[in-house]
C-alpha atoms as a PDB file:
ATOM      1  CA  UNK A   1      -3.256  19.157 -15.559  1.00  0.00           C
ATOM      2  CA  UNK A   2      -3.455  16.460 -18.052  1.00  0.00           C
ATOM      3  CA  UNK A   3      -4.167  12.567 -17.707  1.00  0.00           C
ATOM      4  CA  UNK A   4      -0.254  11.928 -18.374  1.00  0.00           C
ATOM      5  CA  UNK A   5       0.798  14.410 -15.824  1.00  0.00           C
ATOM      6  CA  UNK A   6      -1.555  13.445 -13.130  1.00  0.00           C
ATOM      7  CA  UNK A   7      -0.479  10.090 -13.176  1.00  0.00           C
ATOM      8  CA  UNK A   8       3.429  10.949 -12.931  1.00  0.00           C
ATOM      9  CA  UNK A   9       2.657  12.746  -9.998  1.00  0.00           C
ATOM     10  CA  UNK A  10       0.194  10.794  -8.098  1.00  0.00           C
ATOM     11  CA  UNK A  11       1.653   8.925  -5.552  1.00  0.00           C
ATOM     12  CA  UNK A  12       5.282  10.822  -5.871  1.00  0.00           C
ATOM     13  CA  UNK A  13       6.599  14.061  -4.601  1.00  0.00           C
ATOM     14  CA  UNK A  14       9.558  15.796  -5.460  1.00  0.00           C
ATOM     15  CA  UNK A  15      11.133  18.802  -3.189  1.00  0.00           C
ATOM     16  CA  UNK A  16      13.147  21.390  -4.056  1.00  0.00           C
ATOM     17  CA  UNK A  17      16.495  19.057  -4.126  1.00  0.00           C
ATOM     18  CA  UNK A  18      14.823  16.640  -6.597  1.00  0.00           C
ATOM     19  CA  UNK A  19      13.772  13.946  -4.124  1.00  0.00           C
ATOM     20  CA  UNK A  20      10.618  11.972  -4.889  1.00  0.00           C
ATOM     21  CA  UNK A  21       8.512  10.848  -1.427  1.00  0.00           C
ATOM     22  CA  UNK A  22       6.570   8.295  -1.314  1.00  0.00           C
ATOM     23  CA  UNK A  23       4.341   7.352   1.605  1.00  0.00           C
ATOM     24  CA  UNK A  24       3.153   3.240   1.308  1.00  0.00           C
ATOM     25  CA  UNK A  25       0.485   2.071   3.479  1.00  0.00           C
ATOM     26  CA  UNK A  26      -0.204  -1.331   4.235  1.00  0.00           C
ATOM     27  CA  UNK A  27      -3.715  -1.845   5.360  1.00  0.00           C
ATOM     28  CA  UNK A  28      -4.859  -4.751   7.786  1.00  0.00           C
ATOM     29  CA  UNK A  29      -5.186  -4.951  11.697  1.00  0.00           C
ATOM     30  CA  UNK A  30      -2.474  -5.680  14.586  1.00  0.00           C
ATOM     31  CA  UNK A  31      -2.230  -8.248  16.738  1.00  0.00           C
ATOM     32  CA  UNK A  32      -1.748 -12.299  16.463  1.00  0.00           C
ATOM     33  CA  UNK A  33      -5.192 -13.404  15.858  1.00  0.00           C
ATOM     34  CA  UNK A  34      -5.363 -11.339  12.873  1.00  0.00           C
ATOM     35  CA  UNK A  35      -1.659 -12.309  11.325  1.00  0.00           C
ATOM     36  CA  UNK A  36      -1.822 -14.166   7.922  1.00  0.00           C
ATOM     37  CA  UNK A  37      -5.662 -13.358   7.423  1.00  0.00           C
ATOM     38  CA  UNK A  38      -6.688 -12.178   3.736  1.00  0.00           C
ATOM     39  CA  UNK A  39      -7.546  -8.771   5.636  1.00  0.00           C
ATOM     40  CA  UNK A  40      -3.850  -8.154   6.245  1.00  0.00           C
ATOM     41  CA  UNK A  41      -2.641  -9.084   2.811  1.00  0.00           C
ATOM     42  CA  UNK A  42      -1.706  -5.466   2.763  1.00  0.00           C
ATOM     43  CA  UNK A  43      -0.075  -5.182   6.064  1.00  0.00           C
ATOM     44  CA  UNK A  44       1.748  -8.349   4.856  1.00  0.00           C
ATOM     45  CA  UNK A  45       3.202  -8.047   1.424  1.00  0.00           C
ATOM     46  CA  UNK A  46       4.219  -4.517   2.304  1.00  0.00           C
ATOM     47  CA  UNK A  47       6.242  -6.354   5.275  1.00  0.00           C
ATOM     48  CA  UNK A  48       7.846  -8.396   3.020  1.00  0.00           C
ATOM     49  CA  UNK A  49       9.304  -6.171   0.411  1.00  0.00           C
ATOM     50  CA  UNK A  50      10.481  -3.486   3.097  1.00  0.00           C
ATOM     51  CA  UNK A  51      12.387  -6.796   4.264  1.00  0.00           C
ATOM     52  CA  UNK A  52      13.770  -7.268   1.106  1.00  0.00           C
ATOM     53  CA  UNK A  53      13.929  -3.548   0.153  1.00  0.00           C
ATOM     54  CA  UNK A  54      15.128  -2.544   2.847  1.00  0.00           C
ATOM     55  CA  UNK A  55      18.900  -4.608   2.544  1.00  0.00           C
ATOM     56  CA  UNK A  56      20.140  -3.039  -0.718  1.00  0.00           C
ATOM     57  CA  UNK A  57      18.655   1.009   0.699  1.00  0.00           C
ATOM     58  CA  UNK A  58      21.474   3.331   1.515  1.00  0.00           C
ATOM     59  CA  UNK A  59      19.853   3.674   4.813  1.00  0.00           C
ATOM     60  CA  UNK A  60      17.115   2.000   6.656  1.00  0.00           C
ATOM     61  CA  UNK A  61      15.552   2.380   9.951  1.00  0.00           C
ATOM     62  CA  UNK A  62      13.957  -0.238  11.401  1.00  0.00           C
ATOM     63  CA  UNK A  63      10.279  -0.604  12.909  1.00  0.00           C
ATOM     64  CA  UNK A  64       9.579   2.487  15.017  1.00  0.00           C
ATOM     65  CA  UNK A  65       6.524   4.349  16.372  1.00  0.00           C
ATOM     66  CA  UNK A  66       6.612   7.920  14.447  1.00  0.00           C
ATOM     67  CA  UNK A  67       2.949   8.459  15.944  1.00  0.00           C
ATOM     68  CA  UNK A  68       0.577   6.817  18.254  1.00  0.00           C
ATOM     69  CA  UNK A  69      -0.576   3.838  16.634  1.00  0.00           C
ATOM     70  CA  UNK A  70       1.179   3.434  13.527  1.00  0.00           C
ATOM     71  CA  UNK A  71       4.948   1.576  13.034  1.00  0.00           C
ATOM     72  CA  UNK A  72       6.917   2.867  10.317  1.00  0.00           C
ATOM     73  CA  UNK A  73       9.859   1.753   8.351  1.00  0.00           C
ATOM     74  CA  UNK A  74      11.844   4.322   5.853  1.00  0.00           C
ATOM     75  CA  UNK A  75      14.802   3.907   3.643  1.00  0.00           C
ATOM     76  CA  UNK A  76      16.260   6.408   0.982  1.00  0.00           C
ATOM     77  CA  UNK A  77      17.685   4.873  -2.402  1.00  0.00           C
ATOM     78  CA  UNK A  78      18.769   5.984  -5.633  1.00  0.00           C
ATOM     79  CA  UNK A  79      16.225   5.849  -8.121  1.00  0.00           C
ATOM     80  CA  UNK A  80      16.416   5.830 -12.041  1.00  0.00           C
ATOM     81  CA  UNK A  81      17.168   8.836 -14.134  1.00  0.00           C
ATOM     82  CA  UNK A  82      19.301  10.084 -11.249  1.00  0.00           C
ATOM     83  CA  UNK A  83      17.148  10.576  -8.920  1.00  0.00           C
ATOM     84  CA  UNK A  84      16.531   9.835  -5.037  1.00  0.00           C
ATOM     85  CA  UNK A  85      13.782   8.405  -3.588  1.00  0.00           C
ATOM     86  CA  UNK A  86      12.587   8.600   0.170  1.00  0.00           C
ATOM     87  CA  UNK A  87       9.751   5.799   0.787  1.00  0.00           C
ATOM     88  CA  UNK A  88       8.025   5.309   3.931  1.00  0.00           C
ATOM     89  CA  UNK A  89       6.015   2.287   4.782  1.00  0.00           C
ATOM     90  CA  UNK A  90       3.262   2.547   7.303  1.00  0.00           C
ATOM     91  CA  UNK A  91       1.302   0.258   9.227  1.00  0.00           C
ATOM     92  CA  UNK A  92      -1.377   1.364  10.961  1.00  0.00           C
ATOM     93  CA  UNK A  93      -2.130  -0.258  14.543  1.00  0.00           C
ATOM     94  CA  UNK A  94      -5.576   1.663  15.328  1.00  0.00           C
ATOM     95  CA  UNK A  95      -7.662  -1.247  13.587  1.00  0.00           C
ATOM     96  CA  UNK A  96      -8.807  -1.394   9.641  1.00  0.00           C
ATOM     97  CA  UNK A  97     -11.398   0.888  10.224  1.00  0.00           C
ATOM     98  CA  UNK A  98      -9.233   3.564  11.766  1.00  0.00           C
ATOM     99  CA  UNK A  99      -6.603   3.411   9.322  1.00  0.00           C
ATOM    100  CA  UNK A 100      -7.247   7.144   8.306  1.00  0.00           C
ATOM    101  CA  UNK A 101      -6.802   8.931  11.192  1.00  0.00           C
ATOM    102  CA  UNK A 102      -2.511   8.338  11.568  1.00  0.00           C
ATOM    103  CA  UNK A 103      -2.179   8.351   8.048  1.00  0.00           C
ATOM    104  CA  UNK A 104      -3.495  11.772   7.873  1.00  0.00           C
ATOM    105  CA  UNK A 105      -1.625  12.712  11.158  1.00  0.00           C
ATOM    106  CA  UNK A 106       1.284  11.545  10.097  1.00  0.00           C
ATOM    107  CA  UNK A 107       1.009  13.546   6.324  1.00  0.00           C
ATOM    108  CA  UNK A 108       0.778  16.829   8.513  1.00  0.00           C
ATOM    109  CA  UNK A 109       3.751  15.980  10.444  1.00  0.00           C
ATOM    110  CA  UNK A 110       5.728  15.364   7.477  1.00  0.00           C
ATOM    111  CA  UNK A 111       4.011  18.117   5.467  1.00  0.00           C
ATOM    112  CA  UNK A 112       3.139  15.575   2.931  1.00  0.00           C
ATOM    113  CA  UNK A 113      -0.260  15.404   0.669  1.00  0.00           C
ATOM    114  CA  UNK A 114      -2.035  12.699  -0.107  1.00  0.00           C
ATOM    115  CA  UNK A 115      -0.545  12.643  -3.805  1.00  0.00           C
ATOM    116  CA  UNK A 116       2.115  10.838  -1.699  1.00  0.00           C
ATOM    117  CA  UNK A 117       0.181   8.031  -0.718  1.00  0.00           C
ATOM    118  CA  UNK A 118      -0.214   4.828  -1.896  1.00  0.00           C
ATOM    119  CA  UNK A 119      -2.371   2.283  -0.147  1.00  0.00           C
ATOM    120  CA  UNK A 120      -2.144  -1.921  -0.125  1.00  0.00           C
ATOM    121  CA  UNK A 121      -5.128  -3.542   0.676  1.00  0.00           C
ATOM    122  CA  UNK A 122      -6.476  -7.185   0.034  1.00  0.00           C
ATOM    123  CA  UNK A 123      -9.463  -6.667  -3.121  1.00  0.00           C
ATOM    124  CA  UNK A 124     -12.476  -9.058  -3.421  1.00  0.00           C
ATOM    125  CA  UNK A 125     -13.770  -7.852  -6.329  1.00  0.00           C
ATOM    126  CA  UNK A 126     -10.178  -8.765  -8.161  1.00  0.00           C
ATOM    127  CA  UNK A 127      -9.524 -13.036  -8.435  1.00  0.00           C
ATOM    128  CA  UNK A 128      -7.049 -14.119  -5.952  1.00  0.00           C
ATOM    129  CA  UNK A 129      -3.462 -13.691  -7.263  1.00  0.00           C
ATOM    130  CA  UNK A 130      -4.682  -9.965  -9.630  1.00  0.00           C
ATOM    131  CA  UNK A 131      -2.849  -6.956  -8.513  1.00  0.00           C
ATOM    132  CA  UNK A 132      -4.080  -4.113  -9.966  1.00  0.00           C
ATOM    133  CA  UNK A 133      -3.517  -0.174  -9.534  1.00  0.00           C
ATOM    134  CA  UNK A 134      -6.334   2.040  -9.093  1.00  0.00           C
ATOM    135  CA  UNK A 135      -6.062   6.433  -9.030  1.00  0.00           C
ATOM    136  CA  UNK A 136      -9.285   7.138  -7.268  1.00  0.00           C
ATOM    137  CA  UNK A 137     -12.611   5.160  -6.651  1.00  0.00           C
ATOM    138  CA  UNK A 138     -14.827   4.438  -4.630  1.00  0.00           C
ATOM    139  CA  UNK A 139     -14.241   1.956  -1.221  1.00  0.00           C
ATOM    140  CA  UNK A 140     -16.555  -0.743  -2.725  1.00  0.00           C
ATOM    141  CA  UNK A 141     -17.222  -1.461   0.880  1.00  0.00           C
ATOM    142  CA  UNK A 142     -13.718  -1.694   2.039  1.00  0.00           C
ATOM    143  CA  UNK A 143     -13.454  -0.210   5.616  1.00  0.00           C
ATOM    144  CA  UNK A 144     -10.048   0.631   5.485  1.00  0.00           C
ATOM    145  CA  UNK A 145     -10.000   2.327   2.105  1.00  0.00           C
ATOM    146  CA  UNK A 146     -12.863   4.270   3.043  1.00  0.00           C
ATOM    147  CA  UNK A 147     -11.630   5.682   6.233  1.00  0.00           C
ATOM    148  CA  UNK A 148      -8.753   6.673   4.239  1.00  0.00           C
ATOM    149  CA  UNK A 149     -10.488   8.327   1.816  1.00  0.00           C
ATOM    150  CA  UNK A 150     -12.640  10.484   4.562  1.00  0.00           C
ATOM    151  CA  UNK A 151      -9.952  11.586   6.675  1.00  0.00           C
ATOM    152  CA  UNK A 152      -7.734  12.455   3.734  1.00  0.00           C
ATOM    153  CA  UNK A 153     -11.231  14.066   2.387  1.00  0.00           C
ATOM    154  CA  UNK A 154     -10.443  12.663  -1.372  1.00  0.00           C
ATOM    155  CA  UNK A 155     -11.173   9.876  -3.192  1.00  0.00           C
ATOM    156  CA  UNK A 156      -8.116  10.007  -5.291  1.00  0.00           C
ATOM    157  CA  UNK A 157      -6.004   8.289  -2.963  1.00  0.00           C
ATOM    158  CA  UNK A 158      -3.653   5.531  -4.888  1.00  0.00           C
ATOM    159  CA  UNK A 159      -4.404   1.822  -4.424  1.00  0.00           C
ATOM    160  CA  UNK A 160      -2.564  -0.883  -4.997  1.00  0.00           C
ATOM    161  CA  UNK A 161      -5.339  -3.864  -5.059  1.00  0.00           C
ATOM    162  CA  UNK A 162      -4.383  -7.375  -3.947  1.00  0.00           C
ATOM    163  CA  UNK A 163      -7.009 -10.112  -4.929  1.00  0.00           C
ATOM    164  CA  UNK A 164      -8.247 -12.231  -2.473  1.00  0.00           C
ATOM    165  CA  UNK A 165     -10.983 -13.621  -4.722  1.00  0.00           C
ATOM    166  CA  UNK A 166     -14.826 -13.923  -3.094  1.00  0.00           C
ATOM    167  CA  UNK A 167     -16.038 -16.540  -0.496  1.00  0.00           C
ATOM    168  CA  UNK A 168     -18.003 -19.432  -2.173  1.00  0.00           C
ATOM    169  CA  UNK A 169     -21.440 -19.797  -1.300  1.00  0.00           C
ATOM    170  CA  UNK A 170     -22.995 -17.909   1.254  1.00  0.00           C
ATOM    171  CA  UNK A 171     -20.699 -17.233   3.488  1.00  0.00           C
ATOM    172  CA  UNK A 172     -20.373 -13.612   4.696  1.00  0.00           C
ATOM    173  CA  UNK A 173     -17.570 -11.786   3.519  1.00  0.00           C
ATOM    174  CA  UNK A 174     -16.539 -10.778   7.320  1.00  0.00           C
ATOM    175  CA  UNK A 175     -15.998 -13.878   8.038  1.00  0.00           C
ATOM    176  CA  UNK A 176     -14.599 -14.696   4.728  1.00  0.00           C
ATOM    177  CA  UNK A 177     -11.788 -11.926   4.888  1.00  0.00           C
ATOM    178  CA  UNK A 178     -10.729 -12.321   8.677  1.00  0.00           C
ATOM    179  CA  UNK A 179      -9.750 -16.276   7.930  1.00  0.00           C
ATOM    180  CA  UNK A 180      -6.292 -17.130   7.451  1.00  0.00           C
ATOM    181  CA  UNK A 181      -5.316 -18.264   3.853  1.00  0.00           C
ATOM    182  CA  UNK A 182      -6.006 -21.953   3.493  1.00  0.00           C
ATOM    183  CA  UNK A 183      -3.063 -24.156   2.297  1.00  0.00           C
ATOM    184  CA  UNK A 184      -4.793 -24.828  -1.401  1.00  0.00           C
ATOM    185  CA  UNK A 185      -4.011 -20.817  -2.319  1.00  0.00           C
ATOM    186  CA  UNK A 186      -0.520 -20.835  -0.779  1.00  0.00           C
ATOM    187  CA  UNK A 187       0.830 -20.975  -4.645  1.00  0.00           C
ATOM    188  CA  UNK A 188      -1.176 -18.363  -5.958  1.00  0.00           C
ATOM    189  CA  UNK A 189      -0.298 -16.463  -2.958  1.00  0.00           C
ATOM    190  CA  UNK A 190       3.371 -16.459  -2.992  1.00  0.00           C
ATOM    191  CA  UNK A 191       3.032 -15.046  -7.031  1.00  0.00           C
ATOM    192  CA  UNK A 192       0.786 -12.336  -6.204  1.00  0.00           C
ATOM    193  CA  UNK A 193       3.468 -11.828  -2.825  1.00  0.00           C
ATOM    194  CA  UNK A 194       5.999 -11.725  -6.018  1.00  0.00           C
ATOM    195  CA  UNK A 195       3.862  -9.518  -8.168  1.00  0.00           C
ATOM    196  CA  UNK A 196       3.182  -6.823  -5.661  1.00  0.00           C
ATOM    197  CA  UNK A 197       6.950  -6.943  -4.564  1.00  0.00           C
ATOM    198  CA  UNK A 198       8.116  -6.028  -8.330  1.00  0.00           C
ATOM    199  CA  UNK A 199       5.494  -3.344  -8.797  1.00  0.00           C
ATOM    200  CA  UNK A 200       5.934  -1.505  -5.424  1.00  0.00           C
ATOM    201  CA  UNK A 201      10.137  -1.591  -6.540  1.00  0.00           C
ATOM    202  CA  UNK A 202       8.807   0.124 -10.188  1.00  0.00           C
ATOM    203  CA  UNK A 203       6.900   2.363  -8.457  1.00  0.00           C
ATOM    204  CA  UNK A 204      10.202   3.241  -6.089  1.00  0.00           C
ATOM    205  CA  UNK A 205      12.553   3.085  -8.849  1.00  0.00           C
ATOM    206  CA  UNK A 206      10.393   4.690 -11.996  1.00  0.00           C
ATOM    207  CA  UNK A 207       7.494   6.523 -10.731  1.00  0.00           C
ATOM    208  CA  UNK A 208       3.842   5.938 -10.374  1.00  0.00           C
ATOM    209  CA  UNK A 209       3.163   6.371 -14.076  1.00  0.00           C
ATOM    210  CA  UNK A 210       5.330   3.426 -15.137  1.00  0.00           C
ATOM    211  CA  UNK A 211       4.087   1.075 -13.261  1.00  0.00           C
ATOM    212  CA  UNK A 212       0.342   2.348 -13.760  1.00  0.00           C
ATOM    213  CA  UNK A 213       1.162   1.244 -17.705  1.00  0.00           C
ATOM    214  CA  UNK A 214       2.795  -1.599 -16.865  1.00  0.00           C
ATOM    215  CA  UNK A 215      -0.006  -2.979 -14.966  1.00  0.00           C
ATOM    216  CA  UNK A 216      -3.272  -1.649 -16.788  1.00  0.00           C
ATOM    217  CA  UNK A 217      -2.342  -3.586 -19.810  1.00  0.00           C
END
């Protein structure tokens, strides 16, 4: 398989009746001390769009458990070219480092692959208000990427990377990423919230590989 082809596919599935799947993951951890942290930027603009998404889908279902410790919204929506698309949107509720284990439960109950995965998580290493895509790569220290990548035993595992920027000074990047967003980055915030928003709807509507050029320019 060619570069070309491996990027139309990754992150997109079609079956037999010419429906794509796609499987989004936000990344972060539950509960009310951890809500509007950089940590769950993931959990948190996936939220949003779903939201948003969700009103114009021919169908929606609302927040349900599918599995022991994950919620799960769906909708299915026409799609360019023709096509229809069925997107999930998980949230995992074991904890960030955990993430793994219902995402690759739930793949095996929907006879899914990882090629249908594609994981939002808050990024460091990327300036706060960067969203980049990413194929494969390595965790770069990320807990929740990395327990996605071992229980789905591949590296190539889609990302899309929100930046959080780093902390200033020396203060540990624990703490750093478990604080809640301080007023000052509320603008930058809201345009990456944007940003994400229109690249997750080009990946629904056009595919993985459109957005993937849109975005690497």
């Amino acid at each position: 398989m060619g570069l070309y082809d491996l990027l139309c596919s990754r992150g997109v599935l079609r079956n037999s009746y010419g429906m794509r799947t796609i499987v989004f993951v936000g990344l972060g951890n539950p509960g009310k001390k951890y809500k509007g942290t950089r940590h769950n930027l993931g959990i948190e603009v996936l939220r949003v769009w779903f939201q948003q998404a969700g009103l114009l889908a021919t169908m929606y279902r609302d927040w349900q458990a599918k599995a022991t410790g994950v919620a799960m919204a769906e909708f299915t929506t026409p799609a360019s070219a023709g096509e229809t698309v069925h997107v999930y949107g998980l949230f995992p509720e074991t904890g960030m480092n955990n993430s793994g284990q219902v995402i690759a439960a739930f793949l095996r109950e929907q006879g899914l692959s990882p090629e249908a995965v594609i994981v939002l998580h808050d990024d460091i290493e990327l300036p706060l208000g960067k969203v980049a895509l990413a194929s494969s790569g390595s965790a770069k220290g990320h807990n929740g990427v990395r327990s996605v990548q071992e229980y789905l035993s591949t590296q190539a595992v889609s990302r899309m990377r929100l930046g959080i920027g780093r902390p200033m000074g020396e203060q540990a990047v624990r703490e750093y990423v478990l604080e809640p967003f301080p007023v000052s980055d509320r603008a930058a915030l809201e345009a990456l919230k944007q940003a994400a928003g229109q690249a997750l709807s080009l990946i629904a509507n056009e595919g993985w590989a459109a957005a993937w050029e849109h975005y690497q320019r």
